[in-house]
PDB file of N, CA and C in Angstrom:
ATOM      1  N   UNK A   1     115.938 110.438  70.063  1.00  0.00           N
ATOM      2  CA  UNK A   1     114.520 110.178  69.949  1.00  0.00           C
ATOM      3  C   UNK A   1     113.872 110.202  71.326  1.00  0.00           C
ATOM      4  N   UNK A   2     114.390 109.528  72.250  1.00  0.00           N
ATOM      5  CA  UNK A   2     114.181 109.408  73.715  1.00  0.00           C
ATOM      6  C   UNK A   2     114.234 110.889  74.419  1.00  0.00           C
ATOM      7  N   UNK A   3     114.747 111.141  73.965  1.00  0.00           N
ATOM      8  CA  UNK A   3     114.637 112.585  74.932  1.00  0.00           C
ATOM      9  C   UNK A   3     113.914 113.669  74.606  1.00  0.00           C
ATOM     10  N   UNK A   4     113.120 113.760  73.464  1.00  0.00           N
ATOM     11  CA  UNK A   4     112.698 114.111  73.040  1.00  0.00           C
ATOM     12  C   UNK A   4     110.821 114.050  73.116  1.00  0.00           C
ATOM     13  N   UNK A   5     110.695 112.451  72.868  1.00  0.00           N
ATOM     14  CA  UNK A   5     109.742 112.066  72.601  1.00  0.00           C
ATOM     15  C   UNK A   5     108.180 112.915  73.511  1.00  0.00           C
ATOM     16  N   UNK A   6     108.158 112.861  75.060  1.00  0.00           N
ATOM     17  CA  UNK A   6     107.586 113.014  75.747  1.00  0.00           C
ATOM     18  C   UNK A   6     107.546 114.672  74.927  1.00  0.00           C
ATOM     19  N   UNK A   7     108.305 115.151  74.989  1.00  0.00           N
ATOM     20  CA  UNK A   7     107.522 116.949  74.932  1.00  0.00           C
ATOM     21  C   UNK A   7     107.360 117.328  73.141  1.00  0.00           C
ATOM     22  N   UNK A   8     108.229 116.471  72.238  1.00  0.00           N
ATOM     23  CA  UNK A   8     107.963 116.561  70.814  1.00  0.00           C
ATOM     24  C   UNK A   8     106.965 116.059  69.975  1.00  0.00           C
ATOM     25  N   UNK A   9     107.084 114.474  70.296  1.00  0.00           N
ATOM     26  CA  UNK A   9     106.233 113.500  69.649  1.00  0.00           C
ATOM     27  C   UNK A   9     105.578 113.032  70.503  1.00  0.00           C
ATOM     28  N   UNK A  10     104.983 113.111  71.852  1.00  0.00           N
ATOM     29  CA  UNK A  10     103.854 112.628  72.132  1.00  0.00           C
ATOM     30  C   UNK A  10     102.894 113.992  72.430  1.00  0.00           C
ATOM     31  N   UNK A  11     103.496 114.999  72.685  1.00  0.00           N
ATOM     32  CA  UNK A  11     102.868 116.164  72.892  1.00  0.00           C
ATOM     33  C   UNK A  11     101.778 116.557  72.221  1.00  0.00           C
ATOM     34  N   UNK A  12     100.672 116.648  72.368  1.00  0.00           N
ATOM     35  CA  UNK A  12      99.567 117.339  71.335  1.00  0.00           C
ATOM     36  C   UNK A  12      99.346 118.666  71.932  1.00  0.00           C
ATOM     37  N   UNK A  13      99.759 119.508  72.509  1.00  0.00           N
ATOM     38  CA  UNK A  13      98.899 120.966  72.837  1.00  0.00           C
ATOM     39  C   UNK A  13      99.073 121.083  71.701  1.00  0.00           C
ATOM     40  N   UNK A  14      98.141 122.120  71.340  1.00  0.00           N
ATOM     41  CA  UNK A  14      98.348 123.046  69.621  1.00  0.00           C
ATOM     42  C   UNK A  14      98.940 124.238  69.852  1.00  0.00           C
ATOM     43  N   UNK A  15      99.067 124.529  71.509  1.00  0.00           N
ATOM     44  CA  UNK A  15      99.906 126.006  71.526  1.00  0.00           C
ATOM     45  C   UNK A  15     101.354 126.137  70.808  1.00  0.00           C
ATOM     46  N   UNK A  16     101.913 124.513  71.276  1.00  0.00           N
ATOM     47  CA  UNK A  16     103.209 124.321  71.192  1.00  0.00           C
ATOM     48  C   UNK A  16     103.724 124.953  70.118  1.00  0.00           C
ATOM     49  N   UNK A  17     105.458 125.470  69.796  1.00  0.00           N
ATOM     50  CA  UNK A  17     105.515 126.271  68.574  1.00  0.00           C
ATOM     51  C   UNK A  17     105.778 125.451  67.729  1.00  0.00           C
ATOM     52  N   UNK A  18     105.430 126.240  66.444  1.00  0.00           N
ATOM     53  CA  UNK A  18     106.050 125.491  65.055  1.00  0.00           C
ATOM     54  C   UNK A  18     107.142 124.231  65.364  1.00  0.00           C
ATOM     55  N   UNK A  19     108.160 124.585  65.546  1.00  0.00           N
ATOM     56  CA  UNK A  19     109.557 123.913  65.761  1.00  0.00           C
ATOM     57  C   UNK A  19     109.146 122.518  66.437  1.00  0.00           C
ATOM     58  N   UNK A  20     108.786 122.565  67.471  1.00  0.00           N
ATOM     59  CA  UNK A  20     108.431 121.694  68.145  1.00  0.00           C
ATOM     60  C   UNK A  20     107.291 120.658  67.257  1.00  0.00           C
ATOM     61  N   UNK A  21     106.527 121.034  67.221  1.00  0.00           N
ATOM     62  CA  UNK A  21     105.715 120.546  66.690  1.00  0.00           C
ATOM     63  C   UNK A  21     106.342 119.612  65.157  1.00  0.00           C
ATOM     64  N   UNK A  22     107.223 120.137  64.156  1.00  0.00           N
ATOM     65  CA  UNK A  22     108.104 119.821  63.408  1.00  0.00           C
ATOM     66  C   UNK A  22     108.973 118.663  63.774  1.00  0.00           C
ATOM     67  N   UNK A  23     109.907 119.369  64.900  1.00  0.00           N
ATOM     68  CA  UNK A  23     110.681 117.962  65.509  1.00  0.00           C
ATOM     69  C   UNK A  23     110.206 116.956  65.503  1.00  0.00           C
ATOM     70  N   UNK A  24     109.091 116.951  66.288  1.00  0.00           N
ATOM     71  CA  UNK A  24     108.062 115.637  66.511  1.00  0.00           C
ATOM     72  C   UNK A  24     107.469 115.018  65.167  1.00  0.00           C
ATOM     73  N   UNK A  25     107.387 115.425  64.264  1.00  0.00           N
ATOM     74  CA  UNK A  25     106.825 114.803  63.278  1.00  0.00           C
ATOM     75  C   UNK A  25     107.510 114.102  62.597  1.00  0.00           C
ATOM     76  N   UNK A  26     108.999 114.676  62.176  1.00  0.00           N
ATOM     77  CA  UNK A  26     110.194 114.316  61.906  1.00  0.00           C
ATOM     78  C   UNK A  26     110.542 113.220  62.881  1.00  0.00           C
ATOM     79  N   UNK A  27     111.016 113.166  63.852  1.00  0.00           N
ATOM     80  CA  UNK A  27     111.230 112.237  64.750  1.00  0.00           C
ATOM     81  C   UNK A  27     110.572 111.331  64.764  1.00  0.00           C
ATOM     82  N   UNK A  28     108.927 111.389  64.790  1.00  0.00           N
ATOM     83  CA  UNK A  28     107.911 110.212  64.556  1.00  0.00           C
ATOM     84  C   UNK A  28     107.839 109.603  63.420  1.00  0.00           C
ATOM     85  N   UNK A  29     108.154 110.282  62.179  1.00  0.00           N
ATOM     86  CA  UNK A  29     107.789 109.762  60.934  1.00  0.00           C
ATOM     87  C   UNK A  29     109.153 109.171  60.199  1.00  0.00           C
ATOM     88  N   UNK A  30     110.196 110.221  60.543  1.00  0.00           N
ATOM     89  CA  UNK A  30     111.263 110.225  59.506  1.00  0.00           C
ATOM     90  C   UNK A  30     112.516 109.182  60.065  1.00  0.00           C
ATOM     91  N   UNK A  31     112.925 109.589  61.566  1.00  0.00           N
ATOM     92  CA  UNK A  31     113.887 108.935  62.434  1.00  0.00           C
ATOM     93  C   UNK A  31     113.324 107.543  62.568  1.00  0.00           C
ATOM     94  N   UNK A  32     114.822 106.893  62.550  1.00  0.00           N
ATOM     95  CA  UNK A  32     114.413 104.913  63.039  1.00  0.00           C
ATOM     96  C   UNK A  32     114.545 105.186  63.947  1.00  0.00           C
ATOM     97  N   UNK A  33     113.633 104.156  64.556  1.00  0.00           N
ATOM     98  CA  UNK A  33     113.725 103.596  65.808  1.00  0.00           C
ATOM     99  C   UNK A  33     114.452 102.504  66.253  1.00  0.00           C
ATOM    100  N   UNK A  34     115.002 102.568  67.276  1.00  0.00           N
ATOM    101  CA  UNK A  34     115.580 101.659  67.460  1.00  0.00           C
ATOM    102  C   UNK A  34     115.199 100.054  67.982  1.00  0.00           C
ATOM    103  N   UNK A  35     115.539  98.915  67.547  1.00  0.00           N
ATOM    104  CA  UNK A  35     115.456  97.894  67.264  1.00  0.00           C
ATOM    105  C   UNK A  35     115.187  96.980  68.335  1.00  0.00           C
ATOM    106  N   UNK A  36     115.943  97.596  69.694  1.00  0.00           N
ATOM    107  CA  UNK A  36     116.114  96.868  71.273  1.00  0.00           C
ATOM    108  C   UNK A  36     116.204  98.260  71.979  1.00  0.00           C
ATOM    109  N   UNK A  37     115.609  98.278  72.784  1.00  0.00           N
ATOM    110  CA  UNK A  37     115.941  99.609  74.029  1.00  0.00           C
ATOM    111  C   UNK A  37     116.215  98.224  75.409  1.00  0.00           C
ATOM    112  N   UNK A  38     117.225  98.662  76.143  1.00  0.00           N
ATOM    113  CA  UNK A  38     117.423  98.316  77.877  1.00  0.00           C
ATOM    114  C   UNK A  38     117.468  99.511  78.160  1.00  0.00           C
ATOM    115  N   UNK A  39     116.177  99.777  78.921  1.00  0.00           N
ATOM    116  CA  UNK A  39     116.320 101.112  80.115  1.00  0.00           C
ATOM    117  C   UNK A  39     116.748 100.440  81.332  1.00  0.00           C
ATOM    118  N   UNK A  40     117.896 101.124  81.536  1.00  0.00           N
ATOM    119  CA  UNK A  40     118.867 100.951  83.227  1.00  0.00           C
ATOM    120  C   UNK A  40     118.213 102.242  83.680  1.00  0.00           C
ATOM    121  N   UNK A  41     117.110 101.297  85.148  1.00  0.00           N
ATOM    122  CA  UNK A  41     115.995 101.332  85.968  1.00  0.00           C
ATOM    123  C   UNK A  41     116.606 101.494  87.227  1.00  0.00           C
ATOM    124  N   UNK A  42     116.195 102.795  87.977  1.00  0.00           N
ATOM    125  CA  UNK A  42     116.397 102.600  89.680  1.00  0.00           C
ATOM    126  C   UNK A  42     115.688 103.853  90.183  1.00  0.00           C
ATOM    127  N   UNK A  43     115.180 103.466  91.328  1.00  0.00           N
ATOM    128  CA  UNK A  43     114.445 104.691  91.847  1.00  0.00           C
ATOM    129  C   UNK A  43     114.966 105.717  91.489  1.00  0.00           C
ATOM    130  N   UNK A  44     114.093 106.653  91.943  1.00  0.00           N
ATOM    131  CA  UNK A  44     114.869 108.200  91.781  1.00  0.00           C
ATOM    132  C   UNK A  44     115.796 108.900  92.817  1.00  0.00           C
ATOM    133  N   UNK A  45     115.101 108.273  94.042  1.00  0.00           N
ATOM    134  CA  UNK A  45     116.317 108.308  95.313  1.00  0.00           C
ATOM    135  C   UNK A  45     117.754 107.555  94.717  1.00  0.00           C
ATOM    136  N   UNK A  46     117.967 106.691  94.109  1.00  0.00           N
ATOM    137  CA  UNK A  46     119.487 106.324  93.821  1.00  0.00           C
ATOM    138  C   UNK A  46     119.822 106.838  92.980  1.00  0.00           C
ATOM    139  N   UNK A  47     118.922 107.152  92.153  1.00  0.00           N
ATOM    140  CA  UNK A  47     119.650 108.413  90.782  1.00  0.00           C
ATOM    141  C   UNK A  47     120.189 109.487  91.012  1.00  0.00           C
ATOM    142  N   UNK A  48     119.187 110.304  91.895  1.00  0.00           N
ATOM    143  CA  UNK A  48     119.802 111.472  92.454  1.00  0.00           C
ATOM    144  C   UNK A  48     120.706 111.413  93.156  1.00  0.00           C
ATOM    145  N   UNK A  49     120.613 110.178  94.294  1.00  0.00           N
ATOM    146  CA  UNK A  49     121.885 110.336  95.195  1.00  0.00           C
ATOM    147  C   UNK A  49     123.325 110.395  94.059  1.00  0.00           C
ATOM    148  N   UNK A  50     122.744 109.454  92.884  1.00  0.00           N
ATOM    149  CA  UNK A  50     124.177 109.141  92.327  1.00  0.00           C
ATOM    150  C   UNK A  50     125.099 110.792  91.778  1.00  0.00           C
ATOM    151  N   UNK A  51     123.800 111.251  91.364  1.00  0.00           N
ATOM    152  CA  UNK A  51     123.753 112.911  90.133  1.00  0.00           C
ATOM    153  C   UNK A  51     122.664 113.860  90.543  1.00  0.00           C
ATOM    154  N   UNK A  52     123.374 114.491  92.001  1.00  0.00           N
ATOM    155  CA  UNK A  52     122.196 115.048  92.299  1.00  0.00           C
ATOM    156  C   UNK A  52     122.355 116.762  91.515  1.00  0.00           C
ATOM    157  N   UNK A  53     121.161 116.460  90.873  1.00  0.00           N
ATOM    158  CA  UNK A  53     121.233 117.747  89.763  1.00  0.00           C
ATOM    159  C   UNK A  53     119.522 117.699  89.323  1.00  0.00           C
ATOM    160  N   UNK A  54     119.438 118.917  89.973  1.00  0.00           N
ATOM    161  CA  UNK A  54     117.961 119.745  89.803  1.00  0.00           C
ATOM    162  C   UNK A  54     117.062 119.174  90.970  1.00  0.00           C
ATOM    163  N   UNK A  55     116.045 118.638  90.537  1.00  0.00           N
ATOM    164  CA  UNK A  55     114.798 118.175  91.751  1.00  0.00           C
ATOM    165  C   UNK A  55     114.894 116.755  91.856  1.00  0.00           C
ATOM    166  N   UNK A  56     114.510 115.868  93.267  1.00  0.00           N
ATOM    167  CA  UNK A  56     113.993 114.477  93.250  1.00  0.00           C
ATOM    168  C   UNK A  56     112.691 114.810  92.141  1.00  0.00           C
ATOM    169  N   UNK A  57     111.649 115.149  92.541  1.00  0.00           N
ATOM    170  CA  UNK A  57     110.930 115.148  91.584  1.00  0.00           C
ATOM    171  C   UNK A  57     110.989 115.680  89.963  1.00  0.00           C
ATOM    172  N   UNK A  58     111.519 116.470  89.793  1.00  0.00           N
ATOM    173  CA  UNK A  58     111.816 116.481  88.320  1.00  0.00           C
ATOM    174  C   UNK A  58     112.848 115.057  87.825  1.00  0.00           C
ATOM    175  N   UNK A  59     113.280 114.241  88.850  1.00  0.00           N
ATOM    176  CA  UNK A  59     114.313 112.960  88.155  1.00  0.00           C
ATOM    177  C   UNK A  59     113.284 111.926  88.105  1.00  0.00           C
ATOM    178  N   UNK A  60     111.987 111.958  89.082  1.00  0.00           N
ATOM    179  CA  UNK A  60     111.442 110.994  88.942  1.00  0.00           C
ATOM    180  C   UNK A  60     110.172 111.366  87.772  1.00  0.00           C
ATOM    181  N   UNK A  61     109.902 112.724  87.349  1.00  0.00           N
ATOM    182  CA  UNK A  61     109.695 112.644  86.035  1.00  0.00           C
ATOM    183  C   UNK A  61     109.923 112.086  84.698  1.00  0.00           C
ATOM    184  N   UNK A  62     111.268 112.385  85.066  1.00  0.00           N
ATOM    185  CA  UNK A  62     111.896 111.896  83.743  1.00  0.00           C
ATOM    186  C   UNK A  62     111.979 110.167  83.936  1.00  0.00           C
ATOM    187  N   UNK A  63     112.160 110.034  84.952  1.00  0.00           N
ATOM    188  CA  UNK A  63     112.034 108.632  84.702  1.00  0.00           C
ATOM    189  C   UNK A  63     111.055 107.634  84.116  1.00  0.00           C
ATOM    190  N   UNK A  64     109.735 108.360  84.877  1.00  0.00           N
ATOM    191  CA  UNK A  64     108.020 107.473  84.252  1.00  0.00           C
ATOM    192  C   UNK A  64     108.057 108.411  82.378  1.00  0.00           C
ATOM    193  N   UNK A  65     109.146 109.422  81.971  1.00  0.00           N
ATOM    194  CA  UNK A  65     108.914 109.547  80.908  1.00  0.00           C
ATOM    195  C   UNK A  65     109.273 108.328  80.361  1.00  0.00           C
ATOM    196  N   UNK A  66     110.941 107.812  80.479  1.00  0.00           N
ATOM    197  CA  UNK A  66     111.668 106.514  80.219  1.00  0.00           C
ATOM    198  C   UNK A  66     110.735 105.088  79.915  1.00  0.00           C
ATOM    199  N   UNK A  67     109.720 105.134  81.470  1.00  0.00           N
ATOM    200  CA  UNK A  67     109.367 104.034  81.316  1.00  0.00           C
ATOM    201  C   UNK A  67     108.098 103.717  80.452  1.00  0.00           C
ATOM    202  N   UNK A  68     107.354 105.255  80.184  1.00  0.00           N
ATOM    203  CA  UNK A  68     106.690 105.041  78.912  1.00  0.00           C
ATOM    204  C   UNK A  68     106.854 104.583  77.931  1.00  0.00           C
ATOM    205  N   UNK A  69     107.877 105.015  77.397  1.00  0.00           N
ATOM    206  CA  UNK A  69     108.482 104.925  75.962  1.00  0.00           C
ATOM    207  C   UNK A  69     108.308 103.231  75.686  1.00  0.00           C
ATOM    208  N   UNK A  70     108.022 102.397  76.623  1.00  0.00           N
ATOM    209  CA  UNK A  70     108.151 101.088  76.280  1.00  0.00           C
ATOM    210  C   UNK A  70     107.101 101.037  75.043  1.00  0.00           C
ATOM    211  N   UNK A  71     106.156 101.916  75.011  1.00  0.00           N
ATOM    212  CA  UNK A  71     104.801 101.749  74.809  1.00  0.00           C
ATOM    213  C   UNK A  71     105.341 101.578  73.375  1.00  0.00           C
ATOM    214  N   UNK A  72     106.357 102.598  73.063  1.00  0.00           N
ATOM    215  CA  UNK A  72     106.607 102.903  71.473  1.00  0.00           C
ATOM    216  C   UNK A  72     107.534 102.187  71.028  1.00  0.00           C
ATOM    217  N   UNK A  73     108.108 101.493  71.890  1.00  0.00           N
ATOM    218  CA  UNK A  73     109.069 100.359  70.818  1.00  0.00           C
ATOM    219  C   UNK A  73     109.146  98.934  71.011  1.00  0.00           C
ATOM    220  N   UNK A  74     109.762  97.996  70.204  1.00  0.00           N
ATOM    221  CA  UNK A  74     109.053  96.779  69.776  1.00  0.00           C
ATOM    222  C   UNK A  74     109.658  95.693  70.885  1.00  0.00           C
ATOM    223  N   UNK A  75     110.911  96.021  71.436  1.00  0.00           N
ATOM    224  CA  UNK A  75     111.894  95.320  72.133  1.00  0.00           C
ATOM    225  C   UNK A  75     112.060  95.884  73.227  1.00  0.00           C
ATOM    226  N   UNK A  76     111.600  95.993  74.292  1.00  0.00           N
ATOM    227  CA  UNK A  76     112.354  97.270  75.611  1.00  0.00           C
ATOM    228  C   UNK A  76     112.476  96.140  76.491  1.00  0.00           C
ATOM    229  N   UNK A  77     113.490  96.330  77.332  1.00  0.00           N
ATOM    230  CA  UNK A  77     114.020  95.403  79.072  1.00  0.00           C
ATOM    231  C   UNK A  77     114.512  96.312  79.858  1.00  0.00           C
ATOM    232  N   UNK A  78     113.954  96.226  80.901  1.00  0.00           N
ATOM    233  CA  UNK A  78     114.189  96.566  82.189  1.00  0.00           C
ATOM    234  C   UNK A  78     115.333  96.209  83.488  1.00  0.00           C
ATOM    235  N   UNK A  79     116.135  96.998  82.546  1.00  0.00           N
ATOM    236  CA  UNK A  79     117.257  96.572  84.226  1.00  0.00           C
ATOM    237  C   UNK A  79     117.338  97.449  85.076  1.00  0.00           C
ATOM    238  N   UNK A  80     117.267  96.980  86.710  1.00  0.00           N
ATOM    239  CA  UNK A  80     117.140  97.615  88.102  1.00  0.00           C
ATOM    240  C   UNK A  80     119.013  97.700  87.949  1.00  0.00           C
ATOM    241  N   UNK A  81     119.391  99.061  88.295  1.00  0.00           N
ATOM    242  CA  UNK A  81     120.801  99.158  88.303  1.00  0.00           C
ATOM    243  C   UNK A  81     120.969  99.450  89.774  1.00  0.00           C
ATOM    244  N   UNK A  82     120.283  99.387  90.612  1.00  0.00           N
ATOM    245  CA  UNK A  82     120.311  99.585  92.209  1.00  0.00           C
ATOM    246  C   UNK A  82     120.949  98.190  92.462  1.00  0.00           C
ATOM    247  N   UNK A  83     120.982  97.047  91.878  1.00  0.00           N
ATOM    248  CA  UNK A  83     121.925  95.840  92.490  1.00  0.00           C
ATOM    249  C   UNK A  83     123.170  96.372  91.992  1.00  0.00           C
ATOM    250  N   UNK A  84     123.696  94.861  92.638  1.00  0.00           N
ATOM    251  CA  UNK A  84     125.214  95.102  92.516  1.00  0.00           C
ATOM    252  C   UNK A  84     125.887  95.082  90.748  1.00  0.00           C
ATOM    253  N   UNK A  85     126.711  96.101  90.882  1.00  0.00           N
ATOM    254  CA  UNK A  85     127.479  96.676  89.463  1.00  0.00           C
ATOM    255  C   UNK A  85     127.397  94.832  88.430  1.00  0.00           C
ATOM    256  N   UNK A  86     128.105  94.038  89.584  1.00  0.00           N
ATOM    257  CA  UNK A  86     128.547  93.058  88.457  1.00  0.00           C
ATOM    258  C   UNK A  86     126.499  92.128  87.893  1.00  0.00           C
ATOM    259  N   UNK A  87     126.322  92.039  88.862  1.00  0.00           N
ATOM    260  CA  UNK A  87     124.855  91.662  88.174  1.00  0.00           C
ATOM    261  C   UNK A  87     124.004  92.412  87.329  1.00  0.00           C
ATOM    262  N   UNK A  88     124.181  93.399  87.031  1.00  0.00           N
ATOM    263  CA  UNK A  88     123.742  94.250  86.219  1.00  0.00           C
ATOM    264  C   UNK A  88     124.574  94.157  84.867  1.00  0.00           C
ATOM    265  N   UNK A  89     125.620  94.247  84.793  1.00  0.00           N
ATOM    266  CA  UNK A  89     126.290  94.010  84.071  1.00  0.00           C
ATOM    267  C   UNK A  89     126.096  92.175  83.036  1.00  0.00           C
ATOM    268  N   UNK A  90     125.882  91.067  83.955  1.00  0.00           N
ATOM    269  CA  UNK A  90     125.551  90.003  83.660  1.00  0.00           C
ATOM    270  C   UNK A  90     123.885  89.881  82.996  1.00  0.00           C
ATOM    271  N   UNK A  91     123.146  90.403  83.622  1.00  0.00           N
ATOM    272  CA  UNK A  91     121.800  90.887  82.958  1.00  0.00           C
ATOM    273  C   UNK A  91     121.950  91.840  81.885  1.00  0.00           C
ATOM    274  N   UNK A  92     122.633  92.672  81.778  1.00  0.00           N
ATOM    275  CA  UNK A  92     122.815  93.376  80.167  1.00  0.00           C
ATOM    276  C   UNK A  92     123.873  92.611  79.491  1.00  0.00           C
ATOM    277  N   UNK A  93     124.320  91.881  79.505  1.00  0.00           N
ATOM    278  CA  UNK A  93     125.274  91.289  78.559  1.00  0.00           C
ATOM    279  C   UNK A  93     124.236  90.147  77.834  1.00  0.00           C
ATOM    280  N   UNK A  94     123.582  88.930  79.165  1.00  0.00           N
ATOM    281  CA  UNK A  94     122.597  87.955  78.945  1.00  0.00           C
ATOM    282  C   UNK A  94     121.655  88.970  77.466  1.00  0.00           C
ATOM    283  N   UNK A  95     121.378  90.069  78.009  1.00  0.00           N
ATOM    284  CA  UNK A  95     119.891  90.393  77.171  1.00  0.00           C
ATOM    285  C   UNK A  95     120.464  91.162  75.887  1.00  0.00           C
ATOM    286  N   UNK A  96     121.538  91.466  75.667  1.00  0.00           N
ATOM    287  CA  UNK A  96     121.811  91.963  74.540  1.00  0.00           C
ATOM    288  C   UNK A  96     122.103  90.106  73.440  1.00  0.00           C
ATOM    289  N   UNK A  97     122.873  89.913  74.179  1.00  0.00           N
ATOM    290  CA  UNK A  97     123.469  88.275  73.930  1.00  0.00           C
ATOM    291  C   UNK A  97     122.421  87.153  72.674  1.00  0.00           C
ATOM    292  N   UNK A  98     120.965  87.564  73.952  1.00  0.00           N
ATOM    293  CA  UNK A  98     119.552  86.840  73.246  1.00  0.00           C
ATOM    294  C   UNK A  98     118.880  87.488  72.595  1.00  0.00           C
ATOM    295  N   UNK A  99     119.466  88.682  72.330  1.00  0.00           N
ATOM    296  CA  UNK A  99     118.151  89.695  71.723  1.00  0.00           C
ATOM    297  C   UNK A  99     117.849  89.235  70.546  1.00  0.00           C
ATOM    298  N   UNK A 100     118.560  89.233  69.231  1.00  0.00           N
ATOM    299  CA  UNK A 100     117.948  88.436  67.994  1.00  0.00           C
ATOM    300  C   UNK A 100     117.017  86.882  68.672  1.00  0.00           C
ATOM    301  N   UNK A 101     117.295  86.067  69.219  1.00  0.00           N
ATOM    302  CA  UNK A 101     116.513  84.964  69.698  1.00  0.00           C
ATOM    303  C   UNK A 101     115.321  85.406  69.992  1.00  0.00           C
ATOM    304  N   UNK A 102     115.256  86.548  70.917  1.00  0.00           N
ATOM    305  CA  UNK A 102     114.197  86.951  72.076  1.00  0.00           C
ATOM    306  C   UNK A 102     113.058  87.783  70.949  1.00  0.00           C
ATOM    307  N   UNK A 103     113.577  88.342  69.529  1.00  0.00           N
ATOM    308  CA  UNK A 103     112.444  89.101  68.709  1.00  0.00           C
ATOM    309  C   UNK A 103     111.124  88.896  68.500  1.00  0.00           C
ATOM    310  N   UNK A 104     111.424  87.558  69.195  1.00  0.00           N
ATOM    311  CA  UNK A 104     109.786  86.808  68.355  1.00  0.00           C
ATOM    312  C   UNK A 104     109.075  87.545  68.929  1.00  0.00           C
ATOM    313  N   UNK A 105     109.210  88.023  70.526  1.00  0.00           N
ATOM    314  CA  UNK A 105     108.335  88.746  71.521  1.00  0.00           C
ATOM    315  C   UNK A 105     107.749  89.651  71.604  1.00  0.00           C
ATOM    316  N   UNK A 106     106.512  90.617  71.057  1.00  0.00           N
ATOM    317  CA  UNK A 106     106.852  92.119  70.617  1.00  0.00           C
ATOM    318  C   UNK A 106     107.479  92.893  71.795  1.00  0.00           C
ATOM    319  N   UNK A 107     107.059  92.665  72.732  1.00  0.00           N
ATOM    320  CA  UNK A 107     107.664  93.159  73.930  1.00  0.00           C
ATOM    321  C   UNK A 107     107.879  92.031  75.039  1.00  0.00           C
ATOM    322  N   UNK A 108     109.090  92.417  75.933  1.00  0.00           N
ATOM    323  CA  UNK A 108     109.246  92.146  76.811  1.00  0.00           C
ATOM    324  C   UNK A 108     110.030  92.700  78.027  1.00  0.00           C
ATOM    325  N   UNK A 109     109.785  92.794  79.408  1.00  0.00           N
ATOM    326  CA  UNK A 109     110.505  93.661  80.038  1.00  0.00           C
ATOM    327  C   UNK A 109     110.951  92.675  81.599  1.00  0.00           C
ATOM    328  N   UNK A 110     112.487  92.760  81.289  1.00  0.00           N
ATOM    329  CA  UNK A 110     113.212  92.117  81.902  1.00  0.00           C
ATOM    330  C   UNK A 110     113.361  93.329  83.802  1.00  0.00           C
ATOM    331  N   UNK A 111     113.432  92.170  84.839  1.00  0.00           N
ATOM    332  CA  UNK A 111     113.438  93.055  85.954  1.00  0.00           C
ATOM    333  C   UNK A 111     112.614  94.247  86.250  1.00  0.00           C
ATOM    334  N   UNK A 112     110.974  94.252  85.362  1.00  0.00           N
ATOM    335  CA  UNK A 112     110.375  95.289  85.600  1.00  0.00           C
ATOM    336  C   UNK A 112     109.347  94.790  86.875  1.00  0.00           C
ATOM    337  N   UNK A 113     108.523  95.439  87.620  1.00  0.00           N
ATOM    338  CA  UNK A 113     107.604  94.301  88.320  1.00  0.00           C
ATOM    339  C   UNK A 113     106.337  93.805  88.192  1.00  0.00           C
ATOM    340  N   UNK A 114     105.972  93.171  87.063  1.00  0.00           N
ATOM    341  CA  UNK A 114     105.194  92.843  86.248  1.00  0.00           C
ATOM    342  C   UNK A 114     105.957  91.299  85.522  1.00  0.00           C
ATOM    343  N   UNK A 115     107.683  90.910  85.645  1.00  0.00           N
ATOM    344  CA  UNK A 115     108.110  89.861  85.179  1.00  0.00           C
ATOM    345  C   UNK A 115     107.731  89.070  86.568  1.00  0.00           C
TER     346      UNK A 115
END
């Protein structure tokens, strides 16, 4: 659904082809969504350094695509994976751990900078 979303289902040109246009409707209408999203968050300089494959700027595209998507689902958190492995790890365990507790919230975004 995520990988998709930005050029299928949020896309409105009318050039776009059939197919596309299809996917997206399907995807928007037909596919669940999922229940909790954690996007594991880090600049695009540490992404690339990690997987450097294609452009800094095409990674930091895709990334503000990522961090849109909050818009569309009911549960999203934000983990910075630029700290250290084991704290990251302790912050996704914590937030999966509380997530039924944490529903009441429609949203909330953990380690974004806005908490």
């Amino acid at each position: 659904y995520f990988d998709y979303y930005e050029h299928d289902v949020a896309n409105d040109d009318p050039r776009r082809p059939f197919h596309s246009r299809m996917h997206g409707f399907m995807l928007d209408r037909l596919y669940p969504k999922p229940d909790f999203v954690i996007f594991l968050d880090a600049p695009a300089e540490v992404l690339f350094a990690r997987k450097p494959e294609g452009t800094l700027e095409a990674r930091e595209r895709r990334r503000q695509e990522y961090v849109r998507l909050q818009q569309v689902v009911n549960s999203y958190a934000v983990v910075d994976v630029s700290q250290p492995e084991e704290e990251t790890l302790q912050e996704i365990s914590g937030l999966i751990m509380n997530f039924p507790y944490n529903k009441i919230d429609k949203q909330y975004k953990v380690g974004s900078p806005s908490s």
